[in-house]
Protein backbone atom coordinates (compact mmCIF):
# COMPACT_ATOMS: atom_id res chain seq x y z
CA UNK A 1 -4.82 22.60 19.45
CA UNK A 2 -5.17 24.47 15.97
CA UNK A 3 -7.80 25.04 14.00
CA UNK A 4 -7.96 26.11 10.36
CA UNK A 5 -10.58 27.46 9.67
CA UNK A 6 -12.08 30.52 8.10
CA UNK A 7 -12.56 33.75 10.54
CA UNK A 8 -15.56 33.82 11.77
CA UNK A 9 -17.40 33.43 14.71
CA UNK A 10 -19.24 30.59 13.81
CA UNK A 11 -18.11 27.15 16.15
CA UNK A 12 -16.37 24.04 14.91
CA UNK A 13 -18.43 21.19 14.94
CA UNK A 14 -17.08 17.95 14.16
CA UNK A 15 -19.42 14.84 13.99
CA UNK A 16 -17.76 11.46 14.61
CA UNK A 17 -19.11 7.67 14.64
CA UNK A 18 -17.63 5.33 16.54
CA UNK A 19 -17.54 1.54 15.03
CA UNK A 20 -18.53 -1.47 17.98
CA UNK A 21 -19.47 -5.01 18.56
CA UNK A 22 -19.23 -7.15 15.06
CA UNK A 23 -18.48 -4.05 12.41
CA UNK A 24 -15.29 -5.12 10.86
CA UNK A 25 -13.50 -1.82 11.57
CA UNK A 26 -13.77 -2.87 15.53
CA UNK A 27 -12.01 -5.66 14.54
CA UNK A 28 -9.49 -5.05 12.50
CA UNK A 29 -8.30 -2.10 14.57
CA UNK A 30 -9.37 -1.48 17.89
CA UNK A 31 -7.07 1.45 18.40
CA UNK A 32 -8.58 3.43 15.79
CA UNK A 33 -12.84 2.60 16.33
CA UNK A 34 -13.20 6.64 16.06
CA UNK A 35 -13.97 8.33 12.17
CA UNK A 36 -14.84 11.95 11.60
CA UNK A 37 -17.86 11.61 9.36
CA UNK A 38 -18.38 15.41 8.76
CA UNK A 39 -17.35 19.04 9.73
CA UNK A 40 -18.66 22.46 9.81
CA UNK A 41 -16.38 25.82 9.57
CA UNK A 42 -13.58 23.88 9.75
CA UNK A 43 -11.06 21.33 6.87
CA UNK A 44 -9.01 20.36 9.09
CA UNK A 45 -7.87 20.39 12.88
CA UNK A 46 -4.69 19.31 14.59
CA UNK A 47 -4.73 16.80 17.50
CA UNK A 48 -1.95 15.38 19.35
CA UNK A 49 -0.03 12.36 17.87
CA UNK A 50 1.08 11.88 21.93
CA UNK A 51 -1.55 10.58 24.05
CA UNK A 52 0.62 11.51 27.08
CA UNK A 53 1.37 15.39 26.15
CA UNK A 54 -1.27 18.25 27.06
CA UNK A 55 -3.52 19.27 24.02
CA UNK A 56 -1.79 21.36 21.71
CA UNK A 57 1.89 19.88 23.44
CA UNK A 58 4.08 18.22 21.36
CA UNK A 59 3.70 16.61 17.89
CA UNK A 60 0.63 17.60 16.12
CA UNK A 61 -1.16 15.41 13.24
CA UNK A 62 -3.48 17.20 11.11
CA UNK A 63 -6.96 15.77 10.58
CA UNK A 64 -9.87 15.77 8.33
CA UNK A 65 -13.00 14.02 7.25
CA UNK A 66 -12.55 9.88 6.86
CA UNK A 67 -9.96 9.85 9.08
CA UNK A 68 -9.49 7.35 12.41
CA UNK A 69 -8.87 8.60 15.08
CA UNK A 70 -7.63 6.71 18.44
CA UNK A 71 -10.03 6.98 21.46
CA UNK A 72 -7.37 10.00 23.10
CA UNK A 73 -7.94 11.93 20.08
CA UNK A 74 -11.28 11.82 19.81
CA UNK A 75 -12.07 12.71 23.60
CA UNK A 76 -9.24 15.87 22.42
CA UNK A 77 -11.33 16.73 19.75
CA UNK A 78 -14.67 16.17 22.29
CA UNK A 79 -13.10 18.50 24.47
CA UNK A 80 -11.95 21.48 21.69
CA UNK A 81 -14.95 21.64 19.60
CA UNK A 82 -18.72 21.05 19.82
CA UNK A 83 -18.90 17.23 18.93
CA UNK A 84 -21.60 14.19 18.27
CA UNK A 85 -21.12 10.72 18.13
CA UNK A 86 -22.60 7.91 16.76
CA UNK A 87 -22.22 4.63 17.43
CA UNK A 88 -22.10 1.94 14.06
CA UNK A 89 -22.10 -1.55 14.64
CA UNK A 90 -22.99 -3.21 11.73
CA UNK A 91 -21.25 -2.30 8.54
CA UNK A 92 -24.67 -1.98 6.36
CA UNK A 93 -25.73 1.00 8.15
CA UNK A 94 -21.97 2.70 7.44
CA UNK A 95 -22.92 2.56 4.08
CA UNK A 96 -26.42 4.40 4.43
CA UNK A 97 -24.57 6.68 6.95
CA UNK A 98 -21.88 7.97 4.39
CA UNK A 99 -22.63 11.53 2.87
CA UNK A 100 -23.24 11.49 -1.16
CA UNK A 101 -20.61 13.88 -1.72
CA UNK A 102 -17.93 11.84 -0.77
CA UNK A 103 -19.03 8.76 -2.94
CA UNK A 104 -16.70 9.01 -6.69
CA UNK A 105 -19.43 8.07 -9.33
């Protein structure tokens, strides 16, 4: 797996939530209940787009904050980099959850 990010010594850290039980999300597409929410010394990292191949194998997909991710690239990502997850099961509290910066005025 890649990383591109700046060069230091300082560790990725992603921070993902993961939507359950009634949030609309986990219904509409239970193959992609994983979101990166926010990231430190990193923009973006590169998963696999092939759950099958080893990390790093294959074709890549870049990925950065707001995207979904499917449950083998977030345990990918979970193994890479340092990682927390949150669970969000009610979409009022994704709302409250999303950073400031990334609401347009």
């Amino acid at each position: 797996m890649i990383a591109l990010k700046k060069k230091m010594d300082n560790p990725i850290k992603i921070h993902l939530i993961r939507y359950t039980g009634n949030h609309p999300v986990a219904s509409v597409s239970p193959d992609r209940v994983f979101e990166i929410v926010e990231m430190e010394n990193a923009v973006v990292v590169d998963v696999n787009k092939q759950a099958k191949k080893e990390y790093g194998e294959g074709p890549q997909v870049s990925c950065s904050v707001g995207d979904r991710l499917s449950r083998e690239q977030a345990i990918q990502i979970a193994a890479s980099y340092q990682t927390t997850l949150t669970s969000v099961s009610s979409a009022e509290l994704t709302a409250t959850r999303t950073p400031r910066v990334l609401l347009k005025d």
